[in-house]
C-alpha atoms as a PDB file:
ATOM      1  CA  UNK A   1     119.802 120.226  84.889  1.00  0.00           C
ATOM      2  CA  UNK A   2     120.861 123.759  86.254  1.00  0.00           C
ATOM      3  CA  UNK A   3     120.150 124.972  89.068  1.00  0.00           C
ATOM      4  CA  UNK A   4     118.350 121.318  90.603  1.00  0.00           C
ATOM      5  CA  UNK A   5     119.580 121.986  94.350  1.00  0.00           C
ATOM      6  CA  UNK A   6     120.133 118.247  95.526  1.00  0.00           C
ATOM      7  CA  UNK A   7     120.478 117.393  98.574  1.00  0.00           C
ATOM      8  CA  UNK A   8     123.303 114.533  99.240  1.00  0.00           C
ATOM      9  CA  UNK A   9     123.322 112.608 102.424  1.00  0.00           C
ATOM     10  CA  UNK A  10     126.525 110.155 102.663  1.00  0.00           C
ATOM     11  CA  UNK A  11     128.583 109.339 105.696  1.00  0.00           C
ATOM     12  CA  UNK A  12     131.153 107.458 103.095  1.00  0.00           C
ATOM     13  CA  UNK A  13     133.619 110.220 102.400  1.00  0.00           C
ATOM     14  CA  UNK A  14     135.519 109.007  99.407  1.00  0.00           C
ATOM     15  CA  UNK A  15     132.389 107.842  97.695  1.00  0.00           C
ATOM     16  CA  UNK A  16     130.863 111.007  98.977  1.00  0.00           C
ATOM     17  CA  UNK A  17     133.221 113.295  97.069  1.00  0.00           C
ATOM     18  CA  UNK A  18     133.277 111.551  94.033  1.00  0.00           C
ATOM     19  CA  UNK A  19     129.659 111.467  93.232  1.00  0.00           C
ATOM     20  CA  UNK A  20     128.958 115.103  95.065  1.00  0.00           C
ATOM     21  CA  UNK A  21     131.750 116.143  92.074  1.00  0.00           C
ATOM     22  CA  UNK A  22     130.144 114.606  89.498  1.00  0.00           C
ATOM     23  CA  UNK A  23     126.372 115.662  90.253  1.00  0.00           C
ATOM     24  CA  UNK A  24     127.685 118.711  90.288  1.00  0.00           C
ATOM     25  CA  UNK A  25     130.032 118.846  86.979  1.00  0.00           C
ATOM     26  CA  UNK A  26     126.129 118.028  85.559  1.00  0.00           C
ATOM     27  CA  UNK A  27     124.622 121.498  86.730  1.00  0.00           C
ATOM     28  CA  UNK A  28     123.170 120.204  90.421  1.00  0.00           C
ATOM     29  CA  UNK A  29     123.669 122.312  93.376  1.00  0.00           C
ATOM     30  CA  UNK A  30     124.683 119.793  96.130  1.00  0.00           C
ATOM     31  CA  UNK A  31     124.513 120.032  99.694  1.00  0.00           C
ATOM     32  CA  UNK A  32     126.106 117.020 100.772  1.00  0.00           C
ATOM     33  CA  UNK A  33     125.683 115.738 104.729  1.00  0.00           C
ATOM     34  CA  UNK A  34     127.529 113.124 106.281  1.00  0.00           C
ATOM     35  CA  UNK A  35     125.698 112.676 109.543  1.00  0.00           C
ATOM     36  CA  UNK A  36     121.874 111.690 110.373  1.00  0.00           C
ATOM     37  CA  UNK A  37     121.163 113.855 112.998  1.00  0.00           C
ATOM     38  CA  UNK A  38     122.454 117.034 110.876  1.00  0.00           C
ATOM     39  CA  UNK A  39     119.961 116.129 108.137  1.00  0.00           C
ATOM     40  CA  UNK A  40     116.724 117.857 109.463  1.00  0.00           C
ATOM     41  CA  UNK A  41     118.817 121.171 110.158  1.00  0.00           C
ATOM     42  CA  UNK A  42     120.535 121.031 106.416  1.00  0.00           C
ATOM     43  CA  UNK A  43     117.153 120.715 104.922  1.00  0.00           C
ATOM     44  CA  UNK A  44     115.706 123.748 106.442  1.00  0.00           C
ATOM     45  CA  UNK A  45     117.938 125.741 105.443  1.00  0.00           C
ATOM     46  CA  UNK A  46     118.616 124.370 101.794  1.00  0.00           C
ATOM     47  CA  UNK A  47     115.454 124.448  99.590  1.00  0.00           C
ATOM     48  CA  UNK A  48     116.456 121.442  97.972  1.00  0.00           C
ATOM     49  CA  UNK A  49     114.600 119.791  95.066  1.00  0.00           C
ATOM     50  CA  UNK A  50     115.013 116.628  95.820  1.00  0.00           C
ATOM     51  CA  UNK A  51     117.030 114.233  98.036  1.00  0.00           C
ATOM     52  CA  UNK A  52     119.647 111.269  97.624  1.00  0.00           C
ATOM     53  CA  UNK A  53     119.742 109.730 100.780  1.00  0.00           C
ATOM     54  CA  UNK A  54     121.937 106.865 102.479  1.00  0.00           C
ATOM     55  CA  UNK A  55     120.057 104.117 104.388  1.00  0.00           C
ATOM     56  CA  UNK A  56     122.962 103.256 106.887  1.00  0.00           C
ATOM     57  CA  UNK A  57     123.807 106.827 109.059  1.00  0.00           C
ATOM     58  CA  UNK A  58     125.474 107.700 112.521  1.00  0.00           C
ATOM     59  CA  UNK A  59     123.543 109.070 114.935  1.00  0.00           C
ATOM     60  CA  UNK A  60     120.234 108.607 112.527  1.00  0.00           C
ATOM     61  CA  UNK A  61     119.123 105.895 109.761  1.00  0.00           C
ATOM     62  CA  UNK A  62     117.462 106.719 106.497  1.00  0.00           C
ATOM     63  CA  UNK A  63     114.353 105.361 107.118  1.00  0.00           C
ATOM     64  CA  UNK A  64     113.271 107.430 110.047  1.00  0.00           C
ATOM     65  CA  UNK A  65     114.934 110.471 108.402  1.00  0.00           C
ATOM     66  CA  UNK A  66     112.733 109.613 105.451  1.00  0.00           C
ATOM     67  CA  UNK A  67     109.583 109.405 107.197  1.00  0.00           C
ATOM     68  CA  UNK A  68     110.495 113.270 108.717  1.00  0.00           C
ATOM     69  CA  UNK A  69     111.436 114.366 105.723  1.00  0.00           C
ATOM     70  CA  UNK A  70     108.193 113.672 103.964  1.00  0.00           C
ATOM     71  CA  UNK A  71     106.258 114.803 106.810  1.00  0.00           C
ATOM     72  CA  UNK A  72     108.311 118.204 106.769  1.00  0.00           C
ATOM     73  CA  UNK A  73     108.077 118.343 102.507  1.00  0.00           C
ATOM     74  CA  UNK A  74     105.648 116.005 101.511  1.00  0.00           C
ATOM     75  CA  UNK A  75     106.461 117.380  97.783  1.00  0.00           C
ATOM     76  CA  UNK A  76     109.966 116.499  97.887  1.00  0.00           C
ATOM     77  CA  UNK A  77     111.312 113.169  96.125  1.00  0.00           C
ATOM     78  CA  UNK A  78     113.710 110.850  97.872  1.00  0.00           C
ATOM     79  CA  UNK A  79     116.040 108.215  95.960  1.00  0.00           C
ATOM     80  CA  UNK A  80     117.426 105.949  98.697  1.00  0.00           C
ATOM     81  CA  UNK A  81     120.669 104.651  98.494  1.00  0.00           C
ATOM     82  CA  UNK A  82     121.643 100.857 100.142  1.00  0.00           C
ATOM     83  CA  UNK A  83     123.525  98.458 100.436  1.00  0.00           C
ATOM     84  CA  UNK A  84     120.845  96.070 101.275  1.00  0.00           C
ATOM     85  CA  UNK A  85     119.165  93.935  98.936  1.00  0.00           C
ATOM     86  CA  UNK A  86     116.386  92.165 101.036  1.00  0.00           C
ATOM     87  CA  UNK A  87     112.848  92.490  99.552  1.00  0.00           C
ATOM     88  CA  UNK A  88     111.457  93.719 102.907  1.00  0.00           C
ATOM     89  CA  UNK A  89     114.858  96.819 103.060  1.00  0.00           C
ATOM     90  CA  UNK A  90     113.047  98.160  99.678  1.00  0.00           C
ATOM     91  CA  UNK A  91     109.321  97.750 101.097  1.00  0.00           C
ATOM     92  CA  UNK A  92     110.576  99.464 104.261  1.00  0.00           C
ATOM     93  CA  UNK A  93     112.261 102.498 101.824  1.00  0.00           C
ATOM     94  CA  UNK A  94     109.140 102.948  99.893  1.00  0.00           C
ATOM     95  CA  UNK A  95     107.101 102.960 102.771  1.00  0.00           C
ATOM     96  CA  UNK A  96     109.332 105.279 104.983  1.00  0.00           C
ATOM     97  CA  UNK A  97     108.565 107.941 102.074  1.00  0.00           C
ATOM     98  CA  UNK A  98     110.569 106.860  99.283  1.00  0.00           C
ATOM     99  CA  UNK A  99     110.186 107.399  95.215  1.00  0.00           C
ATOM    100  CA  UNK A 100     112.660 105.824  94.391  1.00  0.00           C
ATOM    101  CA  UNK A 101     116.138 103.155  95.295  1.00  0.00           C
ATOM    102  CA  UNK A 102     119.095 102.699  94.332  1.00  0.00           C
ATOM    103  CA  UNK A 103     121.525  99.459  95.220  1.00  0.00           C
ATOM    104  CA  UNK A 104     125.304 100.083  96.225  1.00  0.00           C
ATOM    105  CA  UNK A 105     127.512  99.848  94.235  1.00  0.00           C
ATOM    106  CA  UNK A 106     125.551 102.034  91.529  1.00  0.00           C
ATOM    107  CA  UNK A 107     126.811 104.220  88.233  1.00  0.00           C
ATOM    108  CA  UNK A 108     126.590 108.021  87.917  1.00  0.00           C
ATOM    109  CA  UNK A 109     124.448 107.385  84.548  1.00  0.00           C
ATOM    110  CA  UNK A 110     122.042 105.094  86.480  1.00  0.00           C
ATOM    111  CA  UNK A 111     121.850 107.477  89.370  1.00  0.00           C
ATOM    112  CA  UNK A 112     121.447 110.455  87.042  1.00  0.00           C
ATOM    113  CA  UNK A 113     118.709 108.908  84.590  1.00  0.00           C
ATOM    114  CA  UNK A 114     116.549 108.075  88.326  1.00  0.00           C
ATOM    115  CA  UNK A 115     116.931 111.783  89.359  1.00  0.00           C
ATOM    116  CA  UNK A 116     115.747 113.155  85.522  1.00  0.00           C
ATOM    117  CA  UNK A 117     112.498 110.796  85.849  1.00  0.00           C
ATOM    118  CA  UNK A 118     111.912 111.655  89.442  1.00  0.00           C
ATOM    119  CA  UNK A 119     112.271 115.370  88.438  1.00  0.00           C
ATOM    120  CA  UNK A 120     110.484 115.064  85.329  1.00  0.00           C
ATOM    121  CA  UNK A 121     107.639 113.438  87.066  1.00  0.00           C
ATOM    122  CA  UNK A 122     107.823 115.646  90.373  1.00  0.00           C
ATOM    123  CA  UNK A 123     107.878 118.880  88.254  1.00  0.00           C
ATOM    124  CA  UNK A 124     104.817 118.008  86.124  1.00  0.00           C
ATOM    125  CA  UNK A 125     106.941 117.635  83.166  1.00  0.00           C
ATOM    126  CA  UNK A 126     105.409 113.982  81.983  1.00  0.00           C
ATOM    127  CA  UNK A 127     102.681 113.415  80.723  1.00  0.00           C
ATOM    128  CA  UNK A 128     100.467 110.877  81.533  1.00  0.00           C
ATOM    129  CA  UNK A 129     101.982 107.544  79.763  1.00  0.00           C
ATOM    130  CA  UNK A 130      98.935 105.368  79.656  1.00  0.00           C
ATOM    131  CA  UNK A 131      97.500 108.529  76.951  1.00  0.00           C
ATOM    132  CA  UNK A 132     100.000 107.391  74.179  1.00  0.00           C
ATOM    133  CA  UNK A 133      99.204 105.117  71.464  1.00  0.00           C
ATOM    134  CA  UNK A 134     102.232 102.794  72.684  1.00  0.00           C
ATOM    135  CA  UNK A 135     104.353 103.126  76.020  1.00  0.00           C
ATOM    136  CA  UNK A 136     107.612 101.598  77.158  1.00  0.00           C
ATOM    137  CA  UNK A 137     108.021  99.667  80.187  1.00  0.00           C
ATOM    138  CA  UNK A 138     111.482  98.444  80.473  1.00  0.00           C
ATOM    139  CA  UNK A 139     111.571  95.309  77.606  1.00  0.00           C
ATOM    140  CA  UNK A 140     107.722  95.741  77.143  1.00  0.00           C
ATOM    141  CA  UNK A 141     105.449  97.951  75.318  1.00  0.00           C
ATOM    142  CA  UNK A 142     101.839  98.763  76.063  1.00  0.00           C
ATOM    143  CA  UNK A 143      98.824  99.897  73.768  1.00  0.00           C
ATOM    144  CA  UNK A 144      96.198 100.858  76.188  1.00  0.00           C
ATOM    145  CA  UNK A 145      93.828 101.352  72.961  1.00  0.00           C
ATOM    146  CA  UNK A 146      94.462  97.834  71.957  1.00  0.00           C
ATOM    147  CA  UNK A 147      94.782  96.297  75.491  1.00  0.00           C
ATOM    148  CA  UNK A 148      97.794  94.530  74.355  1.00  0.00           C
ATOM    149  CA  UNK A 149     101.063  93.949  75.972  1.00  0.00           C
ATOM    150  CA  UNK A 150     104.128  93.144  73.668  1.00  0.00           C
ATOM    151  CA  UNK A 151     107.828  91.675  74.015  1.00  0.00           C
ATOM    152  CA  UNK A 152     109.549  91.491  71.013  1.00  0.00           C
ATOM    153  CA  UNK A 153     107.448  89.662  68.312  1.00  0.00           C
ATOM    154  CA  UNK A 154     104.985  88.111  70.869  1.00  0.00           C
ATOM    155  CA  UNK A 155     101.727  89.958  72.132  1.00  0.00           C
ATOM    156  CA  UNK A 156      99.551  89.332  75.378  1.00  0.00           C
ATOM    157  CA  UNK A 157      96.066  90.293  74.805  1.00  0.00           C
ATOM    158  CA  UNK A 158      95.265  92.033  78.166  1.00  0.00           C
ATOM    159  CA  UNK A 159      91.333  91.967  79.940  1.00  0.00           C
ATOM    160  CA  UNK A 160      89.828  95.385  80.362  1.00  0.00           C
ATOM    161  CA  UNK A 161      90.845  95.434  84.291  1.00  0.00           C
ATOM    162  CA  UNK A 162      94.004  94.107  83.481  1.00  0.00           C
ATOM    163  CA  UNK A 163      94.343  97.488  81.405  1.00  0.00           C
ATOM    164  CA  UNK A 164      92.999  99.584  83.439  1.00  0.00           C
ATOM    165  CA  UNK A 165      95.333  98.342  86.632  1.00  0.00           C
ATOM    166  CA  UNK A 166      98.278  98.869  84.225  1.00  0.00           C
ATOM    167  CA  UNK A 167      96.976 101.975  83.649  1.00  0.00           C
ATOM    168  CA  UNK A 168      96.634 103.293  86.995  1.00  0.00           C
ATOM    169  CA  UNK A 169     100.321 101.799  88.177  1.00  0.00           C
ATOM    170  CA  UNK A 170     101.696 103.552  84.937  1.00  0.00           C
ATOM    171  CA  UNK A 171     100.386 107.005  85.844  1.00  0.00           C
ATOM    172  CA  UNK A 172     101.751 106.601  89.631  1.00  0.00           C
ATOM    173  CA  UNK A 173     104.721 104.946  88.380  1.00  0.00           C
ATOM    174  CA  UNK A 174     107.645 105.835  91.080  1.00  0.00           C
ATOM    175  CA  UNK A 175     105.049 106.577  93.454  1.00  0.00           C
ATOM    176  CA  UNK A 176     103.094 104.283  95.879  1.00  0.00           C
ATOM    177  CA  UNK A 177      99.045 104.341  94.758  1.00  0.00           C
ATOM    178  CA  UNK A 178      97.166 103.682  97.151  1.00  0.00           C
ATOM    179  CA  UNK A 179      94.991 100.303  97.977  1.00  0.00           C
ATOM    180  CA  UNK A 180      91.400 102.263  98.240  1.00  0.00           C
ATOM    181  CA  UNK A 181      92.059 104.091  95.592  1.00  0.00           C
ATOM    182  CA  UNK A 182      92.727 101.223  92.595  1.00  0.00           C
ATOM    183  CA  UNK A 183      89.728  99.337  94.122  1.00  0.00           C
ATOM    184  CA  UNK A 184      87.417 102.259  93.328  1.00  0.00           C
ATOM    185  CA  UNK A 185      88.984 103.258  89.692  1.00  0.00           C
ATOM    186  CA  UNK A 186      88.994  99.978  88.589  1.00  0.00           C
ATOM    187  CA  UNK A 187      86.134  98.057  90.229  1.00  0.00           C
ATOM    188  CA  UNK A 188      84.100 100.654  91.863  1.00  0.00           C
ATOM    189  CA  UNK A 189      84.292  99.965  95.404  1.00  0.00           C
ATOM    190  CA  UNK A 190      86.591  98.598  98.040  1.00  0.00           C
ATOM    191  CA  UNK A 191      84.327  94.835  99.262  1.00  0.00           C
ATOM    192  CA  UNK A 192      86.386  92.486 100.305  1.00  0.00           C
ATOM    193  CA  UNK A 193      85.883  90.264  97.594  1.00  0.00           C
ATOM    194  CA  UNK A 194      87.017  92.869  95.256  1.00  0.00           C
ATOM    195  CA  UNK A 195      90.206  93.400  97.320  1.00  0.00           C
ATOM    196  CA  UNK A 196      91.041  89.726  97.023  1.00  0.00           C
ATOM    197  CA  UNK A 197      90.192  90.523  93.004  1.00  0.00           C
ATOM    198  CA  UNK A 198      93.083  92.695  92.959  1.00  0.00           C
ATOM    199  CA  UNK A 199      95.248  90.912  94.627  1.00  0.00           C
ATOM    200  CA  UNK A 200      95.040  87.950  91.689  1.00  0.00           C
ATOM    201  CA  UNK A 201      95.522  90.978  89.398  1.00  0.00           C
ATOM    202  CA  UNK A 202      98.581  92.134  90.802  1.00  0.00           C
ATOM    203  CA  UNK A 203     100.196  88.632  90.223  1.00  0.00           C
ATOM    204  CA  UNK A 204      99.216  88.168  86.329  1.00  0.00           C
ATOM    205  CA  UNK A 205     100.622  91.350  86.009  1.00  0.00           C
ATOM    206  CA  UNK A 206     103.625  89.968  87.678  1.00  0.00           C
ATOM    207  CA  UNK A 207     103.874  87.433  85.547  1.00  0.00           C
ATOM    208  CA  UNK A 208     103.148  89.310  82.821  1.00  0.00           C
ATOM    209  CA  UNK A 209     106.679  91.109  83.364  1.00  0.00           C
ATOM    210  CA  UNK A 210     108.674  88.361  84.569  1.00  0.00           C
ATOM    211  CA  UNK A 211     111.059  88.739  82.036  1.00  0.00           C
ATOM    212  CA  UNK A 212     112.106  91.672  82.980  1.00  0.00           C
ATOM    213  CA  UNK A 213     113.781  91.784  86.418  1.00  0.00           C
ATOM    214  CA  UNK A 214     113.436  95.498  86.544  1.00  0.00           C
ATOM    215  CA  UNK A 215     110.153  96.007  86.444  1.00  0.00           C
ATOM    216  CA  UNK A 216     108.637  95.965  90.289  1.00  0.00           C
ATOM    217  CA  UNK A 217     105.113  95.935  91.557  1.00  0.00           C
ATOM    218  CA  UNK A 218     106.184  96.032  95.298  1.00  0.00           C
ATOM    219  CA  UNK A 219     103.337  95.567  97.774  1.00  0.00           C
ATOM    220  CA  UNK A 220     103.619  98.181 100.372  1.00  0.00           C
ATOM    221  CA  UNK A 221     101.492  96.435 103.241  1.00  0.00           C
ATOM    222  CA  UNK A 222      98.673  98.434 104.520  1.00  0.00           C
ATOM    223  CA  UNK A 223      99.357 100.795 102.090  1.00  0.00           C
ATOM    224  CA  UNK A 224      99.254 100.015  98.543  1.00  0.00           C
ATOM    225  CA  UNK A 225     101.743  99.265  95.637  1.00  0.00           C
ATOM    226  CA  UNK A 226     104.547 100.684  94.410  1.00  0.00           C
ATOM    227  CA  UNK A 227     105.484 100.349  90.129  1.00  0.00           C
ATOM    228  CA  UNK A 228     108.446 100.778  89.380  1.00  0.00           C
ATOM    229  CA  UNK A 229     110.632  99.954  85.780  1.00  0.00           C
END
């Protein structure tokens, strides 16, 4: 991870130091920024690769900043960090521009195996999952050839739009797909009655992962979805 140039925005100053020390004792070059309003300024002058930013801020809050951000580097990832847990705090990250979230209190490890994926997937260096024979998703595996979903000894025999949703959420995964665009990959148009299609599609799949609490399909209202595991 040399040479990733991270940019850190914390107004907590003990927790501040402690994880700008150890992103950096793992190769990142961190600009760290305690203050909302100092954000914009920092980031046009630091060609950062991607951002870890704080929901709760003086002077600006991490939403807003995010939206900015994304309108100033559309490219650039974002892992939000909160303290929040509501449902509707991690719909509001994702759509203020966010890839990715991350709960307070958090571990370096878990922090540090979000920013490899988000880099990994950012930088092109992933290929597209849903091409294997077999991919991981958190306790699950998928065989898109065999339209099966598995946990442990027991497999779910998926429908061909089932499979091809999956599919879709897989290759955005971290990313928020949008609406329109499912509806025309998977059922050729965007009708109404088709949108309400998807919508029961969403929650098999839902169900489908239920048993494991990490795997997300957040709906983004207006917008789309967002998969994460």
């Amino acid at each position: 991870m040399k040479n990733i140039k991270l940019l850190y925005v914390e107004d907590e100053p003990f927790l501040g130091k402690i994880v700008k020390e150890s992103l950096e004792s793992r190769g990142f070059e961190v600009c760290m920024v305690t203050d909302g309003a100092e954000v914009i300024p920092a980031l046009q002058n630091f060609p950062a690769d991607i951002c870890v930013l704080d929901v709760m801020l003086p002077n600006r809050d991490g939403f807003s900043l995010g939206t900015e951000i994304k309108a100033l580097r559309p490219e650039l990832p974002i892992v939000f960090l909160t303290a929040k847990s509501q449902v509707e705090d991690v719909v509001q990250g994702f759509a203020s521009g966010g890839n990715d979230y991350l709960r307070k209190p958090f571990s370096m490890e878990e922090l540090i195996v979000r920013l490899q994926n988000l880099l990994a997937l950012t930088q092109g260096k992933v290929t597209a999952a849903p091409s294997a024979e077999t991919v991981t998703i958190g306790k699950y595996e998928f065989l898109p050839l065999k339209y099966e979903l598995r946990l442990g000894d027991s497999a779910r025999k998926l429908s061909a739009r089932e499979a091809d949703l999956l599919k879709i959420l897989l290759e955005n995964r971290h990313f928020t797909v949008a609406r329109k665009d499912i509806l025309m990959k998977v059922w050729g148009d965007d009708h109404f009655f088709n949108s309400r299609n998807l919508d029961v599609y969403i929650t098999k799949l839902r169900d489908y992962f239920k048993e494991d609490p990490s795997i997300e399909i957040i709906t983004i209202k207006g917008v789309g979805y967002h998969f994460t595991a």
